[in-house]
PDB file of N, CA and C in Angstrom:
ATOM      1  N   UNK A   1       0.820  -1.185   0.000  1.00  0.00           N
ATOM      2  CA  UNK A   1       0.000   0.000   0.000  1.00  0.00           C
ATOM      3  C   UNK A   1       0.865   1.250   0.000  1.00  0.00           C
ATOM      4  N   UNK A   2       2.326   1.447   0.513  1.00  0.00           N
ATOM      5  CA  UNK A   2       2.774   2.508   1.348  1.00  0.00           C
ATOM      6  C   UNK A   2       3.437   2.785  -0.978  1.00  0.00           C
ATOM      7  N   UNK A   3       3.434   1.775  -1.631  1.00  0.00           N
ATOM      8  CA  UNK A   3       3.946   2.501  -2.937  1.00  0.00           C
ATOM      9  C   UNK A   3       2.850   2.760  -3.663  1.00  0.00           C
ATOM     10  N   UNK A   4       1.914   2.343  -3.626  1.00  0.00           N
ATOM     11  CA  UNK A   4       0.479   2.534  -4.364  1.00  0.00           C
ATOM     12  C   UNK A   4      -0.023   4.208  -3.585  1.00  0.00           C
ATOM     13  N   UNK A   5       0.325   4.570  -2.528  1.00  0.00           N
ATOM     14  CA  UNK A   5       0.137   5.415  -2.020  1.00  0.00           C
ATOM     15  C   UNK A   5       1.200   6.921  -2.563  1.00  0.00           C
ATOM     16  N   UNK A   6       2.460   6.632  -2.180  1.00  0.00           N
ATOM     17  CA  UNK A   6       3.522   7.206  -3.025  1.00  0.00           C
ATOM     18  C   UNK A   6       3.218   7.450  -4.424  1.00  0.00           C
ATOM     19  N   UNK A   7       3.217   6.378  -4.994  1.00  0.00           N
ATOM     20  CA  UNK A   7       2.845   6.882  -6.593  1.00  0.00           C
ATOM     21  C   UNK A   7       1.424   7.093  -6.879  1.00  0.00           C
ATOM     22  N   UNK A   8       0.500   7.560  -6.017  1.00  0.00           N
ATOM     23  CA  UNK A   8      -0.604   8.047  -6.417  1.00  0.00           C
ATOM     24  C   UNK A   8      -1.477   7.128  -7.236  1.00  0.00           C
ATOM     25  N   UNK A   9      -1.247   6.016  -6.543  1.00  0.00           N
ATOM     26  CA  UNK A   9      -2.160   4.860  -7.173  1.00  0.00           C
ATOM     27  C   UNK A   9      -3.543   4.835  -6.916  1.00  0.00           C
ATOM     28  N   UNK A  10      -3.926   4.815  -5.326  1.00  0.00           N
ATOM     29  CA  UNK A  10      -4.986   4.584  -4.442  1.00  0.00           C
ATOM     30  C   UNK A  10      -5.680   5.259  -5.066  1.00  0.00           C
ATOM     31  N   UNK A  11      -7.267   4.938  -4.837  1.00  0.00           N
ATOM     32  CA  UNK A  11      -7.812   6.206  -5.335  1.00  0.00           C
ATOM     33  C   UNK A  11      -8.748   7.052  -3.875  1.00  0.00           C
ATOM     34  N   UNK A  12      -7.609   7.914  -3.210  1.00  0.00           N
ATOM     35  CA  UNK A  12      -7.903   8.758  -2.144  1.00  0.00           C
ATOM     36  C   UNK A  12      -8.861   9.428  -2.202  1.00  0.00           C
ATOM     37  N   UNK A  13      -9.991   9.679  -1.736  1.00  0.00           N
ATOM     38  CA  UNK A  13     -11.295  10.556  -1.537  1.00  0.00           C
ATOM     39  C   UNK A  13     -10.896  11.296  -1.574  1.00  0.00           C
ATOM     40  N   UNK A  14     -11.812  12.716  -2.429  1.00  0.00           N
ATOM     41  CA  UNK A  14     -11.606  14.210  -2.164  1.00  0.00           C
ATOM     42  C   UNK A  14     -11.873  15.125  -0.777  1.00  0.00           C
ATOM     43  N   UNK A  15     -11.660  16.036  -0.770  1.00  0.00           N
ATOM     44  CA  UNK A  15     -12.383  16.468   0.628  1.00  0.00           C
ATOM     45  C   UNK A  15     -13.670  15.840   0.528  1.00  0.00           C
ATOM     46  N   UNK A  16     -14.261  16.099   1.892  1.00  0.00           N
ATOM     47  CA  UNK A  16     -15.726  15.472   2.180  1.00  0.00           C
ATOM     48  C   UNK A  16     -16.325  17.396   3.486  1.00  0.00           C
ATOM     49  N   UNK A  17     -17.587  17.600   3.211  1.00  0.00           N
ATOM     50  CA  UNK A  17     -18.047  18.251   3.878  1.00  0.00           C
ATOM     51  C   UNK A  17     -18.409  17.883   5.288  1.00  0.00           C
ATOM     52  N   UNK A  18     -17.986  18.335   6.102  1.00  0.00           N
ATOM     53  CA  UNK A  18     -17.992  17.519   7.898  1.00  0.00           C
ATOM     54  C   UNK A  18     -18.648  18.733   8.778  1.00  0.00           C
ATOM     55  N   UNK A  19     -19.926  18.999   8.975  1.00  0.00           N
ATOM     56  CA  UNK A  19     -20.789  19.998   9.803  1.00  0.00           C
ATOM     57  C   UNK A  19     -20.244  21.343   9.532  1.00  0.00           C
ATOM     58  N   UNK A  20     -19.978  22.071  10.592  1.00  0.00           N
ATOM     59  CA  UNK A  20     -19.786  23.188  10.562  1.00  0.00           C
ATOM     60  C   UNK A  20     -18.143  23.636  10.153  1.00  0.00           C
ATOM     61  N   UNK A  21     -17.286  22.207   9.623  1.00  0.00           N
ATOM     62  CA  UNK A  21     -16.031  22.795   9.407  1.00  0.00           C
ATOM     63  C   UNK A  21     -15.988  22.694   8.099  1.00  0.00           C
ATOM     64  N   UNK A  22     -16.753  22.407   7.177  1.00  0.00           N
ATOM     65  CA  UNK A  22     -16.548  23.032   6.111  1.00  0.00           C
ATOM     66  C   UNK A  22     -15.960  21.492   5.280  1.00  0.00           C
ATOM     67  N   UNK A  23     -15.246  21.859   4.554  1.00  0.00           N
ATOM     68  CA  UNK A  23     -14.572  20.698   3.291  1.00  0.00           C
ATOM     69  C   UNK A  23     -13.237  20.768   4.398  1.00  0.00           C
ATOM     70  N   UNK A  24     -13.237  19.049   4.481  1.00  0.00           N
ATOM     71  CA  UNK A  24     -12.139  18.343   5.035  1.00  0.00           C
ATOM     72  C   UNK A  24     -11.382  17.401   4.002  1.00  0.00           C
ATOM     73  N   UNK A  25     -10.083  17.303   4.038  1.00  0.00           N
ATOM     74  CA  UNK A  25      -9.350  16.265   3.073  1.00  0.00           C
ATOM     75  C   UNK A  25      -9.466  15.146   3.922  1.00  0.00           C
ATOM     76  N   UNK A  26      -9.249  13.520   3.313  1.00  0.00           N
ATOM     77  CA  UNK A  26      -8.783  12.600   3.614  1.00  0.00           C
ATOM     78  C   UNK A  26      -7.114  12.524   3.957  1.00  0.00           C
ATOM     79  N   UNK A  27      -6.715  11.870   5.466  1.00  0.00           N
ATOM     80  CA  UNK A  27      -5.248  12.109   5.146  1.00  0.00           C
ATOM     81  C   UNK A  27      -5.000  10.333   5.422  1.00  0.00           C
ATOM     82  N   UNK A  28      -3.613   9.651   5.505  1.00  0.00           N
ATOM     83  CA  UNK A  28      -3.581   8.604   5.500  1.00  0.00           C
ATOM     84  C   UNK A  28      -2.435   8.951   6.970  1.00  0.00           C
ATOM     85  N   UNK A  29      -1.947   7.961   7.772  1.00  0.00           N
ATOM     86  CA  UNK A  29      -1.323   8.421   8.510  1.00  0.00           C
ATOM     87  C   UNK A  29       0.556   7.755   8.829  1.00  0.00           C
ATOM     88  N   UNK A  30       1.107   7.769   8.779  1.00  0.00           N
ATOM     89  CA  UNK A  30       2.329   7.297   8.574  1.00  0.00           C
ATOM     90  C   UNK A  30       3.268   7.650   9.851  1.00  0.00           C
ATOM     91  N   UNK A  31       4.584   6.827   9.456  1.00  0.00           N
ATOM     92  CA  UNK A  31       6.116   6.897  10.056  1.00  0.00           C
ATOM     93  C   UNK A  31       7.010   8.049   9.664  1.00  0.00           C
ATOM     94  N   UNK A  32       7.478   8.227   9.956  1.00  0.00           N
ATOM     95  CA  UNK A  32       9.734   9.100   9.535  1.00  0.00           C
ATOM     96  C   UNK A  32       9.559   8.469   8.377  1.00  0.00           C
ATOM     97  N   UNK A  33       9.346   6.869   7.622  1.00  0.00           N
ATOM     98  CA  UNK A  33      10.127   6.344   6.980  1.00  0.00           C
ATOM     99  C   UNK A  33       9.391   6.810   5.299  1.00  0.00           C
ATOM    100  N   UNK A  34       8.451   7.477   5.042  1.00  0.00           N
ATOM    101  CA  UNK A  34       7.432   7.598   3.985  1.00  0.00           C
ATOM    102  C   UNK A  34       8.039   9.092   4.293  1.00  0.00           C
ATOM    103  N   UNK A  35       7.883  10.076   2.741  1.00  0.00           N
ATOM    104  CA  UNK A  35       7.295  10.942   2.482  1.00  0.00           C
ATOM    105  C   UNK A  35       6.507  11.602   2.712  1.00  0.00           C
ATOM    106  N   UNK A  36       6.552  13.227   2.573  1.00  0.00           N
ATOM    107  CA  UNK A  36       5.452  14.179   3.134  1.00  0.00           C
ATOM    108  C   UNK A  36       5.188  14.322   1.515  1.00  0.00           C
ATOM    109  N   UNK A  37       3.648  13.739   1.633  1.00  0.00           N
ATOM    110  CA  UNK A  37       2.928  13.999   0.750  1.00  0.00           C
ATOM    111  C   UNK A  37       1.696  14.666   0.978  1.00  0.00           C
ATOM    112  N   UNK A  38       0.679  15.012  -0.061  1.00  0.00           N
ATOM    113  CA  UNK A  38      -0.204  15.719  -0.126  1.00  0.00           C
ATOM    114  C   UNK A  38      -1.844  15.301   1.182  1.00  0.00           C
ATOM    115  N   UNK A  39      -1.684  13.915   0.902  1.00  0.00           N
ATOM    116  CA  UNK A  39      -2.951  13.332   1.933  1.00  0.00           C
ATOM    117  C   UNK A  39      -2.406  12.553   2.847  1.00  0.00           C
ATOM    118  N   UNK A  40      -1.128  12.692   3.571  1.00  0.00           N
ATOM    119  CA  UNK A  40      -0.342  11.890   3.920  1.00  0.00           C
ATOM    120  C   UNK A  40       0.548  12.694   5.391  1.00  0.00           C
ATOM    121  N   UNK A  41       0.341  12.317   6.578  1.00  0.00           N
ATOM    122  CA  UNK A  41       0.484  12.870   7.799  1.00  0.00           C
ATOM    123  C   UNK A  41       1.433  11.873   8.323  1.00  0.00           C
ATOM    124  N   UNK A  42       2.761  12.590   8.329  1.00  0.00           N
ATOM    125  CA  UNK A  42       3.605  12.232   9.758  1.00  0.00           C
ATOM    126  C   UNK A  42       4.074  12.767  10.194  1.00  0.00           C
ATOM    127  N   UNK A  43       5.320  12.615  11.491  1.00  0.00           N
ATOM    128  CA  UNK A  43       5.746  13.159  12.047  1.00  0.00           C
ATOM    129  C   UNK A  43       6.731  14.191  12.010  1.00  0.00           C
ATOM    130  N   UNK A  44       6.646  15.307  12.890  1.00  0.00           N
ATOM    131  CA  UNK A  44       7.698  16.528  12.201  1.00  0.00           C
ATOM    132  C   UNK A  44       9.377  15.940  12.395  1.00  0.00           C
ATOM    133  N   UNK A  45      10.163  15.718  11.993  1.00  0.00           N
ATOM    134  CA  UNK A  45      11.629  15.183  11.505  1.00  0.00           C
ATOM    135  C   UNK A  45      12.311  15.608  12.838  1.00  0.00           C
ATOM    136  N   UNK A  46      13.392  15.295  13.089  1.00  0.00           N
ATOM    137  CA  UNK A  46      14.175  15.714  14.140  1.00  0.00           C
ATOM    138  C   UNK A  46      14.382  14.553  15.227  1.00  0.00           C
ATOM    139  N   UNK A  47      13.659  14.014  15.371  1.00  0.00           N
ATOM    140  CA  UNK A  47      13.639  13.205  17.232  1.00  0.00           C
ATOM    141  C   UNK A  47      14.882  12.455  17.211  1.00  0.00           C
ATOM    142  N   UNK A  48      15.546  12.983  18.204  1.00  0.00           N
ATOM    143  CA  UNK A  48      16.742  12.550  18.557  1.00  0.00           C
ATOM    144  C   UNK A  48      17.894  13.817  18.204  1.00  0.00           C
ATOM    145  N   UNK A  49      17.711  14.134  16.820  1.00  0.00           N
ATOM    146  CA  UNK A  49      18.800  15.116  16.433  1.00  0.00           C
ATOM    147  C   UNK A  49      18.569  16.735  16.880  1.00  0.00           C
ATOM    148  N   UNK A  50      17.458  16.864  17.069  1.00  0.00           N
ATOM    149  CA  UNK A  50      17.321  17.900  17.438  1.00  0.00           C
ATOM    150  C   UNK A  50      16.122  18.300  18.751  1.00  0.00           C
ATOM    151  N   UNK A  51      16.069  19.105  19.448  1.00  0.00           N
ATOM    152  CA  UNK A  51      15.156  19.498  20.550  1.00  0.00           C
ATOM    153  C   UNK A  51      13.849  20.091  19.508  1.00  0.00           C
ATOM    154  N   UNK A  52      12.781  19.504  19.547  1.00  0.00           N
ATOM    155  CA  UNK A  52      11.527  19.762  19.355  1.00  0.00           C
ATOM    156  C   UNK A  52      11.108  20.663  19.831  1.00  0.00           C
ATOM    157  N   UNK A  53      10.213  22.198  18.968  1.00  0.00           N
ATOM    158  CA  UNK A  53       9.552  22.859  19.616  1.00  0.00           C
ATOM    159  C   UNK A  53       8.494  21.888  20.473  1.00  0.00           C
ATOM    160  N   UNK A  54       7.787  22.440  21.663  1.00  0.00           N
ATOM    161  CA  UNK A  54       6.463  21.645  22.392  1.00  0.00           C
ATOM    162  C   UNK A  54       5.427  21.769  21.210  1.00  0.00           C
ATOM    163  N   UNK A  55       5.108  22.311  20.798  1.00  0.00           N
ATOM    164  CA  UNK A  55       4.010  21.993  19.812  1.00  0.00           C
ATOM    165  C   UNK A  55       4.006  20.996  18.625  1.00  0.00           C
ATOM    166  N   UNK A  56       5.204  21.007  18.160  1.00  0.00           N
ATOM    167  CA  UNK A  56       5.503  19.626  17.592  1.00  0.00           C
ATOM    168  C   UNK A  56       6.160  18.304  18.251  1.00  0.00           C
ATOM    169  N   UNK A  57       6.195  18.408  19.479  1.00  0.00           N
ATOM    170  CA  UNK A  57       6.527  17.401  20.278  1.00  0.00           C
ATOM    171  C   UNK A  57       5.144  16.770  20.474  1.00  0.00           C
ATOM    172  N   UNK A  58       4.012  17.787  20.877  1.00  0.00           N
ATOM    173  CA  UNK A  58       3.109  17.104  21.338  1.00  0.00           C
ATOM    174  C   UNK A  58       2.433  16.252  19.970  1.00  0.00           C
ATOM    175  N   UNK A  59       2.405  17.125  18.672  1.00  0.00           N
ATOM    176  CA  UNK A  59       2.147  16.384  17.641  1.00  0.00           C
ATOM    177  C   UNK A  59       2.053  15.538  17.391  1.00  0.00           C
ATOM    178  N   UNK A  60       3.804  14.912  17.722  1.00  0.00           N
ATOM    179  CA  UNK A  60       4.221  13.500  17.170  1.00  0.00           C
ATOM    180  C   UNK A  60       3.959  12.874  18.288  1.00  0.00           C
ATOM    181  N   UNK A  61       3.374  12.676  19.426  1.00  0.00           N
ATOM    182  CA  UNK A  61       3.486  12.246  20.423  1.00  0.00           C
ATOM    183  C   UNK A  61       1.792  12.038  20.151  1.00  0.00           C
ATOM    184  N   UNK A  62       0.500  12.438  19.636  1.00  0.00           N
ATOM    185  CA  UNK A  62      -0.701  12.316  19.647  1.00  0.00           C
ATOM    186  C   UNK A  62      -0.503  11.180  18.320  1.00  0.00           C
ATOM    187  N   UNK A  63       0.404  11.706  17.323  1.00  0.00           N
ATOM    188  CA  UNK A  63       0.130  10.930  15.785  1.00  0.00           C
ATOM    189  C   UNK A  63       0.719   9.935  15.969  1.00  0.00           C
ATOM    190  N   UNK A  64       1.547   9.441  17.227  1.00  0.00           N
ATOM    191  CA  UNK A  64       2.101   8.194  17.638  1.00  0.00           C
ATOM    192  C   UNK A  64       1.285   7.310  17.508  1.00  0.00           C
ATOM    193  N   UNK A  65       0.511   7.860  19.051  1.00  0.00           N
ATOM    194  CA  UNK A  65      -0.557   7.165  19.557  1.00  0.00           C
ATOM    195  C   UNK A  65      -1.590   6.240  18.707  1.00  0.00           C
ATOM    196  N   UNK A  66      -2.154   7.698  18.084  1.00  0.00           N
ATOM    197  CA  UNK A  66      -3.191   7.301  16.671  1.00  0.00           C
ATOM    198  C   UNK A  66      -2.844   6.029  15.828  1.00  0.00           C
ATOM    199  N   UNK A  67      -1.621   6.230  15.255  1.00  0.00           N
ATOM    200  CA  UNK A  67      -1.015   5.031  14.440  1.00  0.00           C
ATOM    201  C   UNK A  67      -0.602   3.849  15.244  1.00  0.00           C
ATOM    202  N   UNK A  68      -0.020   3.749  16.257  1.00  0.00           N
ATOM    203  CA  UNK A  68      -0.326   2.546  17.614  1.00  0.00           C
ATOM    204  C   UNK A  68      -1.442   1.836  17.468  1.00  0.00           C
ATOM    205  N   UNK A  69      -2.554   2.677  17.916  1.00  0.00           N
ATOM    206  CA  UNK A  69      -3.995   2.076  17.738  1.00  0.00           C
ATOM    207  C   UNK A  69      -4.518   1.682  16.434  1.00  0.00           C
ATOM    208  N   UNK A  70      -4.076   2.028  15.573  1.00  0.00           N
ATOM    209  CA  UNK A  70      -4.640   1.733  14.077  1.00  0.00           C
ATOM    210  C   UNK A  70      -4.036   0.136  14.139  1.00  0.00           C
ATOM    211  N   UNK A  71      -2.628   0.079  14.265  1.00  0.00           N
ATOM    212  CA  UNK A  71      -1.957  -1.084  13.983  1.00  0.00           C
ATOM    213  C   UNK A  71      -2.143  -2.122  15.212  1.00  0.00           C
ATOM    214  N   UNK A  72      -2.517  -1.984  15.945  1.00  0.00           N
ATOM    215  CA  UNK A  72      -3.079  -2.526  17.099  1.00  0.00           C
ATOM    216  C   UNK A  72      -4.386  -3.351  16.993  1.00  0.00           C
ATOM    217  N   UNK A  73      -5.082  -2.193  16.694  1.00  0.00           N
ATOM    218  CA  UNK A  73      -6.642  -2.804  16.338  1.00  0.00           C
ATOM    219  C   UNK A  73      -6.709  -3.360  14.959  1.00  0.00           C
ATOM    220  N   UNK A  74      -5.804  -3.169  13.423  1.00  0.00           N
ATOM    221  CA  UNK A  74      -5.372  -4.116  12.488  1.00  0.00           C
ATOM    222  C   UNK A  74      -4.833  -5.424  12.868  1.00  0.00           C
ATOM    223  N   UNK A  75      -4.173  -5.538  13.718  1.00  0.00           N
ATOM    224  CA  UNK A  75      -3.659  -6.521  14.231  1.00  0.00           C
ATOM    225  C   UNK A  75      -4.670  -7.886  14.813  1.00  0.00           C
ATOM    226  N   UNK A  76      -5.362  -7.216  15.534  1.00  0.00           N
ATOM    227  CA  UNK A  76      -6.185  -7.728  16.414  1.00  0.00           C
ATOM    228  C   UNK A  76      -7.619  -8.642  15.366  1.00  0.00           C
ATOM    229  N   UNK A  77      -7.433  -7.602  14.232  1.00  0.00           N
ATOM    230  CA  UNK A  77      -8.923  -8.062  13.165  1.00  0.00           C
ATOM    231  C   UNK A  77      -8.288  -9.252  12.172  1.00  0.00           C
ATOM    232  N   UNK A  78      -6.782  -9.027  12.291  1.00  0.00           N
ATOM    233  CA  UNK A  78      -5.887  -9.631  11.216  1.00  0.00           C
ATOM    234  C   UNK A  78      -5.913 -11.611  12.078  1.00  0.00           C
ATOM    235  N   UNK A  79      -5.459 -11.313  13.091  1.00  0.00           N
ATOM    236  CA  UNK A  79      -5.398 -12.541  13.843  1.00  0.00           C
ATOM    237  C   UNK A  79      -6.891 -13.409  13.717  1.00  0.00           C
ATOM    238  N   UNK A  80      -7.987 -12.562  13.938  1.00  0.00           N
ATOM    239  CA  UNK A  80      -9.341 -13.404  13.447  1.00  0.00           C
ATOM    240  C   UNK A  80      -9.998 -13.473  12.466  1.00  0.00           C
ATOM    241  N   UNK A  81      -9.403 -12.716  11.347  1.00  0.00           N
ATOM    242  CA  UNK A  81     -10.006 -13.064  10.202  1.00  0.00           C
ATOM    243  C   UNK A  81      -8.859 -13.167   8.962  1.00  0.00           C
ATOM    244  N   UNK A  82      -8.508 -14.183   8.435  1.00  0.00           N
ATOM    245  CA  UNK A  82      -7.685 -13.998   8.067  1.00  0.00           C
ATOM    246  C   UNK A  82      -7.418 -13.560   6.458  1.00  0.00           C
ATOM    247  N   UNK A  83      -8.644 -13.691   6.121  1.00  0.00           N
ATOM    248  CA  UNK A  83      -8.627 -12.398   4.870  1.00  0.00           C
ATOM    249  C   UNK A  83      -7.458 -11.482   5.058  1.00  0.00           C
ATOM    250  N   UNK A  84      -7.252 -10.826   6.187  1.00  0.00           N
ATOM    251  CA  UNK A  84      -6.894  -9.265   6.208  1.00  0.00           C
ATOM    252  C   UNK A  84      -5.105  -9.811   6.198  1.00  0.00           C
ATOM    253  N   UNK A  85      -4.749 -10.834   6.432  1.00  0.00           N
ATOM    254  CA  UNK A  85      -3.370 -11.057   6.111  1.00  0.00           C
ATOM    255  C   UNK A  85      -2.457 -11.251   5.202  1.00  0.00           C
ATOM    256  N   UNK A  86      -3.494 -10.844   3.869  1.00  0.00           N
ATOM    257  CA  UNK A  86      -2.461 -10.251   2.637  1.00  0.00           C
ATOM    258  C   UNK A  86      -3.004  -9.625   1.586  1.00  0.00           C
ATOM    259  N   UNK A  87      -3.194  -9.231   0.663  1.00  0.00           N
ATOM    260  CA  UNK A  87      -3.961  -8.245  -0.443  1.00  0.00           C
ATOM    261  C   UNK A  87      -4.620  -8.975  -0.544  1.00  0.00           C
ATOM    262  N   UNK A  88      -5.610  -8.525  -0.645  1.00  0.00           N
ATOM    263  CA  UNK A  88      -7.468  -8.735  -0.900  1.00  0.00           C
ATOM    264  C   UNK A  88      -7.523  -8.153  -2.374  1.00  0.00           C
ATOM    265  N   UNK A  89      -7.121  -9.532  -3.285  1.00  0.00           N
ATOM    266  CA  UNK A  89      -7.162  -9.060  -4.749  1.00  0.00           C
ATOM    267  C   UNK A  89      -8.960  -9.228  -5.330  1.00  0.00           C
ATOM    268  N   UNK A  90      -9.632  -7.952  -5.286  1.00  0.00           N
ATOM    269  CA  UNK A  90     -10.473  -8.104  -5.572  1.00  0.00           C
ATOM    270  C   UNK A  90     -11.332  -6.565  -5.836  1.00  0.00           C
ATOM    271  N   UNK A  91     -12.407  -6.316  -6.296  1.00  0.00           N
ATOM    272  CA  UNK A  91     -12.644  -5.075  -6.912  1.00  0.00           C
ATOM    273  C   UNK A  91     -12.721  -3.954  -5.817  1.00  0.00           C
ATOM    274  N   UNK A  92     -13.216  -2.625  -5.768  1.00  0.00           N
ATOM    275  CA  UNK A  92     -13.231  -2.230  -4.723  1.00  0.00           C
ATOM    276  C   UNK A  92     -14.155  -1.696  -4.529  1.00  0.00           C
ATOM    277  N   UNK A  93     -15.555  -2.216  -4.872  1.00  0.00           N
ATOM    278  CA  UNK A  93     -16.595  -2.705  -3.830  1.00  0.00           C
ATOM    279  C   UNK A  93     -16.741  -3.601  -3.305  1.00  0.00           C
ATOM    280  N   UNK A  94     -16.233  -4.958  -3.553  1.00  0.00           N
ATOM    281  CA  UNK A  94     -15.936  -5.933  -2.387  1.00  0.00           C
ATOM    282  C   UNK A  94     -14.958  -5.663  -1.657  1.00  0.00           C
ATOM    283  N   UNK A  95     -14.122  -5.153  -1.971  1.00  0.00           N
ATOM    284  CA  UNK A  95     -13.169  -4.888  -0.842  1.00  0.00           C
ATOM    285  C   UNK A  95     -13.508  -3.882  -0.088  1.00  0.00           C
ATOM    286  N   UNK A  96     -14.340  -3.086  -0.362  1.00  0.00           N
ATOM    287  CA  UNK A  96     -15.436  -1.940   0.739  1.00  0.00           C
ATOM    288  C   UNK A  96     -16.346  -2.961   1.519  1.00  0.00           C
ATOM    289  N   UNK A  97     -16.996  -3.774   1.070  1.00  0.00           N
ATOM    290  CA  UNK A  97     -17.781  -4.635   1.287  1.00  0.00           C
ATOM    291  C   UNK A  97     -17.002  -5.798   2.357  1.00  0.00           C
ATOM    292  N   UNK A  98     -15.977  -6.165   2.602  1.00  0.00           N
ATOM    293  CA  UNK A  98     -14.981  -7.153   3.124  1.00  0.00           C
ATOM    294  C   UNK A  98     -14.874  -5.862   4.432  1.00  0.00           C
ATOM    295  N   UNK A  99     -13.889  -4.877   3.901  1.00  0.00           N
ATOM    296  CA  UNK A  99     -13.515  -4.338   5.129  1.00  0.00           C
ATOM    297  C   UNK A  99     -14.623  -3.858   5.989  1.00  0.00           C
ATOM    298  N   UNK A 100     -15.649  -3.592   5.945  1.00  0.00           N
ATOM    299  CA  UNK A 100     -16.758  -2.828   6.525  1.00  0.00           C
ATOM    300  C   UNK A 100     -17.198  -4.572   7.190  1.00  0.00           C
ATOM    301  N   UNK A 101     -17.342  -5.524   6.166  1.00  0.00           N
ATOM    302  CA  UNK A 101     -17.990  -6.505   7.490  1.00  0.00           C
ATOM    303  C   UNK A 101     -16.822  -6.937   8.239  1.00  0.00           C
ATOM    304  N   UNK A 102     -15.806  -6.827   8.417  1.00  0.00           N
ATOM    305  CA  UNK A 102     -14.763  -7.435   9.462  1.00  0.00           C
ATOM    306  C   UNK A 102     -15.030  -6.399  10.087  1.00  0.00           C
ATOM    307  N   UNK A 103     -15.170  -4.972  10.140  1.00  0.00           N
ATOM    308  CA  UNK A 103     -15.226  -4.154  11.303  1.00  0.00           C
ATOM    309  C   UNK A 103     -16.723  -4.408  12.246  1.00  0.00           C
ATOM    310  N   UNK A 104     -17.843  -4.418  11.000  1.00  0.00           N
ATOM    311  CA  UNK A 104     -18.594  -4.515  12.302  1.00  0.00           C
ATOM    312  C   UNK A 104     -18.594  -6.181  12.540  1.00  0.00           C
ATOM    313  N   UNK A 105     -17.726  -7.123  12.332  1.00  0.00           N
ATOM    314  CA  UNK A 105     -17.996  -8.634  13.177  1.00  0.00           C
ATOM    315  C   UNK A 105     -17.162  -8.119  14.453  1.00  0.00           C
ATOM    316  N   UNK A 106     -15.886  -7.360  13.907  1.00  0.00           N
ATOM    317  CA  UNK A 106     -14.959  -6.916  15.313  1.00  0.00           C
ATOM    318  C   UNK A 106     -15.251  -6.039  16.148  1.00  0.00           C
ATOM    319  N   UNK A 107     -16.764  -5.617  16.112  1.00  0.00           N
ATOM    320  CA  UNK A 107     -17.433  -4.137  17.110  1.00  0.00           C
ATOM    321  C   UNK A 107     -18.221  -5.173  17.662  1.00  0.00           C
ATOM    322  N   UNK A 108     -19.209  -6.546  16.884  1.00  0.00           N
ATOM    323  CA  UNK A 108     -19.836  -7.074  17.375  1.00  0.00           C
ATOM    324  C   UNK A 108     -18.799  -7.993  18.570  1.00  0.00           C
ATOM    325  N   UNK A 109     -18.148  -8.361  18.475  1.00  0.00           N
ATOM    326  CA  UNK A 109     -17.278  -9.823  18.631  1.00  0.00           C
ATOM    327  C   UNK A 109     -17.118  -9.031  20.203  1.00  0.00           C
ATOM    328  N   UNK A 110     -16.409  -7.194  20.168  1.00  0.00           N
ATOM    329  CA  UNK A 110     -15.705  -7.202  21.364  1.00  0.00           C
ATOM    330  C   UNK A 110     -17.219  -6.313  22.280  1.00  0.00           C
ATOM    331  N   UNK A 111     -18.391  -6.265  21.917  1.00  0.00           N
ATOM    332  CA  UNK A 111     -18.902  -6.189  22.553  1.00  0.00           C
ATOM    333  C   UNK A 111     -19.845  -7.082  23.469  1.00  0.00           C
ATOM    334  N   UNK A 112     -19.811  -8.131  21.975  1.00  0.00           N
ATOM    335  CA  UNK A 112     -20.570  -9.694  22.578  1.00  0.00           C
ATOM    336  C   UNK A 112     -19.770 -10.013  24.206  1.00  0.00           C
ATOM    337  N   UNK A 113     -18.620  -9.912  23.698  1.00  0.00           N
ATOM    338  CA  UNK A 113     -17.283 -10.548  25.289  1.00  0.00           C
ATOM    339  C   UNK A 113     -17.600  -9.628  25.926  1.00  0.00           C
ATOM    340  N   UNK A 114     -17.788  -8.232  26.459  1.00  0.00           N
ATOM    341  CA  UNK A 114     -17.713  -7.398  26.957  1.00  0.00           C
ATOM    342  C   UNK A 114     -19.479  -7.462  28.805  1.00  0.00           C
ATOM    343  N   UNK A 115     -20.236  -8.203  26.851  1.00  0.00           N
ATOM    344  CA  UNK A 115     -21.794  -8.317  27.544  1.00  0.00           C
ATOM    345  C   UNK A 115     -22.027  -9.881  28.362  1.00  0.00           C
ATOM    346  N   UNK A 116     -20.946 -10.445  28.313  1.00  0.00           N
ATOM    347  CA  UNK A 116     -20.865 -12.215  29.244  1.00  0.00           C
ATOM    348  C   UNK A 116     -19.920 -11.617  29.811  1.00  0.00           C
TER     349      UNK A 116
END
C-alpha cells in the first residue's frame, strides 16, 4: 500500500463536507520512513537530532498514539479473520464490502465478550 500510495495509485477521496467545518481532506497516517505527501500525515523530523519545539513534540506524540492504535486494532482483526493477512485481490466494492464486514464482526465480537 505505502507505494500505491507514493505513486498516487490509491484512489484517495476528495475532501468530504464535515458539519460546521466546512470541506475536510482525507489524510492517511504514517512513520519518519514515507514521504510528506499531499494526503499523507507524519511526524515533524528531528527526534533525537534535534530538541523539538512543544508543539511539535506534542504532535508527534498524539500521531504516535493514533497510528499505535490503528496497527493494534489491524492486528487484532488480522489474527481473526484472516482475509486481512495479505492483499485482498479483488474489486473495490468488495473490498469496501470485506472491510466494513470485518469491522462490524470486530465491534460485534468485542462487545458480545464485553456483555458475558
Amino acid at each position: 500500500m505505502g507505494k500505491s500510495f507514493i505513486n498516487n495509485i490509491l484512489n484517495v477521496p476528495t475532501e468530504k463536507e464535515i458539519g460546521q467545518y466546512g470541506l475536510i481532506p482525507f489524510y492517511a497516517v504514517a512513520d519518519e520512513a514515507f514521504p510528506l505527501l499531499k494526503n499523507l500525515i507524519r511526524p515533524f523530523p528531528g527526534r533525537g537530532k534535534r530538541k523539538l519545539p512543544l508543539d511539535e513534540s506534542i504532535f508527534n506524540y498524539r500521531l504516535s498514539r493514533s497510528r499505535r492504535t490503528i496497527e493494534n486494532t489491524f492486528g487484532i482483526m488480522a489474527s481473526k479473520w484472516r482475509i486481512l493477512r495479505r492483499p485482498i485481490i479483488a474489486g473495490e466494492k468488495t473490498v469496501n464490502a470485506i472491510t466494513k464486514a470485518v469491522v462490524v464482526l470486530h465491534n460485534f465480537v468485542k462487545i458480545s465478550s464485553i456483555l458475558q
